[in-house]
Protein backbone atom coordinates (compact mmCIF):
# COMPACT_ATOMS: atom_id res chain seq x y z
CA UNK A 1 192.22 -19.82 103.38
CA UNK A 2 190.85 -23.62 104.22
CA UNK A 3 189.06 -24.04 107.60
CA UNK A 4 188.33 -27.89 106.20
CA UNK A 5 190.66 -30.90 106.10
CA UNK A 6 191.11 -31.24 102.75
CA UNK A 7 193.70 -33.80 100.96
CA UNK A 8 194.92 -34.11 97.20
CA UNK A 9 195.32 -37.86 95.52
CA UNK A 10 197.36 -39.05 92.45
CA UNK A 11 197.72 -42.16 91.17
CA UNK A 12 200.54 -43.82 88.73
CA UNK A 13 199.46 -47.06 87.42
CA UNK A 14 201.23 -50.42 86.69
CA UNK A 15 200.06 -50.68 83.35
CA UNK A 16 198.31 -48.84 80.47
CA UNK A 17 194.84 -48.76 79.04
CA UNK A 18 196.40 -50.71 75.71
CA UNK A 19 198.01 -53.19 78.22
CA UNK A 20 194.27 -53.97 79.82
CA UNK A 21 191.88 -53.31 76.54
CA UNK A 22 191.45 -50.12 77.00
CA UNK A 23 190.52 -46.92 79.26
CA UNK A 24 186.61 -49.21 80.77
CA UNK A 25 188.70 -51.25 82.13
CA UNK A 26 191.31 -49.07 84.96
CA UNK A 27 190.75 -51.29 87.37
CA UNK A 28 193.24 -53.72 86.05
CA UNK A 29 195.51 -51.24 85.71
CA UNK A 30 197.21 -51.82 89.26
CA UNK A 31 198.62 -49.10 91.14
CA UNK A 32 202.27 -48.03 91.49
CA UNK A 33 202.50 -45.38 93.61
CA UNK A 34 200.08 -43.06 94.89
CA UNK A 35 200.56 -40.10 96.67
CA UNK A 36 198.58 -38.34 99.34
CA UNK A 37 198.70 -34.68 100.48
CA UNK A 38 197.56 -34.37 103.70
CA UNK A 39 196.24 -30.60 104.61
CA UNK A 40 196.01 -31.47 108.41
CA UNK A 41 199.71 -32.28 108.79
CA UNK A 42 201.09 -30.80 105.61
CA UNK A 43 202.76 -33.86 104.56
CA UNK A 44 202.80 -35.84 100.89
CA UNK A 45 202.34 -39.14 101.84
CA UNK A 46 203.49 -42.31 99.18
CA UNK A 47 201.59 -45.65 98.92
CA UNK A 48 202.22 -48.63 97.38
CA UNK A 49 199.56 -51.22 96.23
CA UNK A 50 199.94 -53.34 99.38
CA UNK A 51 199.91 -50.39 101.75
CA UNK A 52 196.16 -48.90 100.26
CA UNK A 53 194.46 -49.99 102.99
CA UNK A 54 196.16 -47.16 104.97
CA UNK A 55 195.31 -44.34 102.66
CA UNK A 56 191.94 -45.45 102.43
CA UNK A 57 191.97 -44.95 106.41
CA UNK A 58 193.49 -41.44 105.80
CA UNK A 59 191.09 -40.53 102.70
CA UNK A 60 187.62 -41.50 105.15
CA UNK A 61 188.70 -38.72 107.52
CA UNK A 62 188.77 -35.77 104.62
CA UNK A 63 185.96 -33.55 104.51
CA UNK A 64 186.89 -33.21 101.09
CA UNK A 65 189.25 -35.05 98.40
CA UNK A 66 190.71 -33.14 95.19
CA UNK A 67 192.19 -34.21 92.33
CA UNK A 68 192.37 -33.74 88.51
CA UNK A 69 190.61 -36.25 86.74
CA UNK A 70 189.99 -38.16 89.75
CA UNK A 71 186.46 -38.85 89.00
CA UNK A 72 187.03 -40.73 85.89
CA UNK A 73 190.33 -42.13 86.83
CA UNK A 74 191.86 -42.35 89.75
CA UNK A 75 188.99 -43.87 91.63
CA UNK A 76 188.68 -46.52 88.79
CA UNK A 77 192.33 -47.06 89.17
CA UNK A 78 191.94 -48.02 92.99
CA UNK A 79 188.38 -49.16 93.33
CA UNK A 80 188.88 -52.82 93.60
CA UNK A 81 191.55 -52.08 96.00
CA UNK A 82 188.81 -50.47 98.34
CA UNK A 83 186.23 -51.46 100.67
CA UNK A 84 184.13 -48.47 100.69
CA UNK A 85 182.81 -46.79 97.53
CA UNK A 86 185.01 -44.26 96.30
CA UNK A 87 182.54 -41.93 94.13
CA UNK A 88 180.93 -41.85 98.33
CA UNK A 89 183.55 -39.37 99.22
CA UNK A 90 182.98 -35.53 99.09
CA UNK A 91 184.98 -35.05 95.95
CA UNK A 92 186.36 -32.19 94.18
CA UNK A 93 187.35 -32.55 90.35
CA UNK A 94 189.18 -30.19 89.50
CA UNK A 95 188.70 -31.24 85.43
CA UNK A 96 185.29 -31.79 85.57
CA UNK A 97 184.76 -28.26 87.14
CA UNK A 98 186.67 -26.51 84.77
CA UNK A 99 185.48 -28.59 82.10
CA UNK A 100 181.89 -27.40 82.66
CA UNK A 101 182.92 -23.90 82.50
CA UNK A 102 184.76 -24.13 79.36
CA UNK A 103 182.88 -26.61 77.44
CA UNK A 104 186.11 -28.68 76.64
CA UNK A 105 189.26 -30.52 78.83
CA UNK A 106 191.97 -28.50 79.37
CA UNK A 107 195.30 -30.26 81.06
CA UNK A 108 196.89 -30.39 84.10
CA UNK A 109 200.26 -29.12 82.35
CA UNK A 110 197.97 -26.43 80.66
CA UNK A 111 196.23 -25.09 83.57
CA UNK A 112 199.85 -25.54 85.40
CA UNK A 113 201.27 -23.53 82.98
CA UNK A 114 198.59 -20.64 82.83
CA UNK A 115 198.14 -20.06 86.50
CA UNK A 116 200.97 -21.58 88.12
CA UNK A 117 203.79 -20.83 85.24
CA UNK A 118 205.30 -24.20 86.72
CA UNK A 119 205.03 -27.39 84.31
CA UNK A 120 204.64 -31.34 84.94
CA UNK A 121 208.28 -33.02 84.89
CA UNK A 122 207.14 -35.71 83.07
CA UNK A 123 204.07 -37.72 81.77
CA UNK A 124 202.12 -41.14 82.79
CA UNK A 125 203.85 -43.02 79.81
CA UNK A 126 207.36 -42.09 81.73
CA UNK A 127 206.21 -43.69 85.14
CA UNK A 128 204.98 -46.83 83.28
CA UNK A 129 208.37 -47.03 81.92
CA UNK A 130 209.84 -46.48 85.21
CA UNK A 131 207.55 -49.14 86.92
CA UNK A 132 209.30 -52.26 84.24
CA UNK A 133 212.10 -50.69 85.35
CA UNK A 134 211.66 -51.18 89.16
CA UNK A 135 212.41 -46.56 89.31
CA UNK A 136 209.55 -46.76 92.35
CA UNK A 137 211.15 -43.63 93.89
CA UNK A 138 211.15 -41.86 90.22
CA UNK A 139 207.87 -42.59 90.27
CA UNK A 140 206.94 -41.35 93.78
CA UNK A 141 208.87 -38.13 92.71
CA UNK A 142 206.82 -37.40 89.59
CA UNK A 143 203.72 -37.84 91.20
CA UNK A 144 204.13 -35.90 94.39
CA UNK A 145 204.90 -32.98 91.82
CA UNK A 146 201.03 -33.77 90.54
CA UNK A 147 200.16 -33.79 93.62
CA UNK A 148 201.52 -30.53 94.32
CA UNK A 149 200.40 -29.05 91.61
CA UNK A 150 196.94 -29.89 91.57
CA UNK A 151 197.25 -28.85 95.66
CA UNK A 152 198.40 -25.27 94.10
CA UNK A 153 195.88 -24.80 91.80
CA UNK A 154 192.88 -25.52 94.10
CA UNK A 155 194.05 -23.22 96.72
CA UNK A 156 195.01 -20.48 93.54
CA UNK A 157 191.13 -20.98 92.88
CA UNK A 158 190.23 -20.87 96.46
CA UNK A 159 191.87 -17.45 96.88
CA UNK A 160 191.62 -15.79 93.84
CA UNK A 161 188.06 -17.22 92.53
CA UNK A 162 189.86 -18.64 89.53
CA UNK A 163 192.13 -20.61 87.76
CA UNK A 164 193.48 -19.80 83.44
CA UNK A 165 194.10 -22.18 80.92
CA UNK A 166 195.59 -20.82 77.49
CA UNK A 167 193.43 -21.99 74.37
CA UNK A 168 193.88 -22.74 71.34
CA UNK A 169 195.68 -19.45 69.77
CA UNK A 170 197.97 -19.78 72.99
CA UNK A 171 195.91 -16.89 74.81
CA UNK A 172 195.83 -17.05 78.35
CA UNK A 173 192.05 -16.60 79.70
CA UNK A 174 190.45 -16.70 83.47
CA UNK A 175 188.53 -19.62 84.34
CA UNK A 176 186.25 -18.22 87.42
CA UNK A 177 185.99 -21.55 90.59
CA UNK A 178 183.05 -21.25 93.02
CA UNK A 179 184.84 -24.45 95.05
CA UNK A 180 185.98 -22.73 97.85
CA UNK A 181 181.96 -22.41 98.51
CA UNK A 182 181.06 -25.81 98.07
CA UNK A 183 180.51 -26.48 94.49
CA UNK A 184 180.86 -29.97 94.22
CA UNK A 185 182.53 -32.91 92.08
CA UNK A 186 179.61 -32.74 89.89
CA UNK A 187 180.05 -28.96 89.43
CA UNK A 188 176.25 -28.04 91.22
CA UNK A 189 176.19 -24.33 91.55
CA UNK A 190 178.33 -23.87 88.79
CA UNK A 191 178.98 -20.04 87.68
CA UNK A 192 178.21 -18.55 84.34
CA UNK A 193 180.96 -18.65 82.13
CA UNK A 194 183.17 -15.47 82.07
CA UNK A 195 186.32 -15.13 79.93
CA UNK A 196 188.99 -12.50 80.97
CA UNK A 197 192.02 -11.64 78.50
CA UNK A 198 194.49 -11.56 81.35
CA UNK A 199 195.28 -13.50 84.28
CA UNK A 200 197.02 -12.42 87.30
């Protein structure tokens, strides 16, 4: 299994892209809750905007970060919160690396659903509506399940050298992961592409 400290990051934001002029700008989206999964103590730990400053304390000590759509999100979600450069830290990307192997974006409830058979609770539109509502532990709740998920299906591809993903016809096909041996955020070392009918 994982010999590394590795932790898993979601973020819920405080507004939406329409609410800021759109997706360039995430950094005034303000953060709600995020939630940290911590390999080293096996714990999912929940920030607020004013506690950051802590997980950024926690994140420094990871010898690797994963998340889905972390690269083109998350991190522009908390950047101006931080005093280090996110995009620094050894990153995994867990959309960006199966992105490059399929040629197109597949979700997180898709590849949930395909490896995992377990589905997201709910969507980002639900937490905004739960943040004007003041439903911080709703929130918290929903994205610890991200959180979890994503968790699941980087240690699925760790084991097993894969992840699925069901396309377009509702087929479910093998997406082959080289992470566990250091393929990066960027995808470097990236496999050939190999389809298989079934997935286990």
């Amino acid at each position: 299994m994982q010999d590394r400290q590795y932790m898993v990051l979601d973020v819920e934001t405080r507004r939406s892209a329409r609410e800021v002029g759109g997706w360039h700008r995430a950094g005034d989206m303000g953060v709600s809750v995020a939630v940290l999964y911590d390999a080293a103590t096996d714990a999912f730990l929940p920030f607020e905007q004013d506690a950051l400053p802590e997980m950024f304390r926690l994140l420094a000590q990871a010898d690797l970060v994963v998340g889905f759509n972390i690269l083109g999100f998350d991190y522009a979600v908390l950047q101006p919160f931080a005093d280090v450069r996110l995009h620094d830290l050894p990153t995994l990307d867990l959309l960006v690396h199966v992105h490059r192997q399929l040629g197109r974006r597949v979700s997180l409830d898709n590849l949930a659903q395909a490896t995992l058979n377990a589905g997201k609770s709910a969507d980002g539109m639900a937490a905004l509506r739960w943040w004007k509502e003041g439903r911080l532990e709703q929130i918290a709740a929903y994205c610890r399940m991200d959180v979890d998920i994503t968790r699941r299906l980087y240690l699925h591809g760790s084991e097993h050298g894969h992840v699925c993903c069901s396309d377009a016809q509702g087929a479910r096909i093998r997406v082959p992961v080289l992470w566990e041996r250091g393929v990066d955020a960027s995808g470097n070392r990236q496999p050939s592409l190999h389809i298989i009918p079934h997935c286990i």
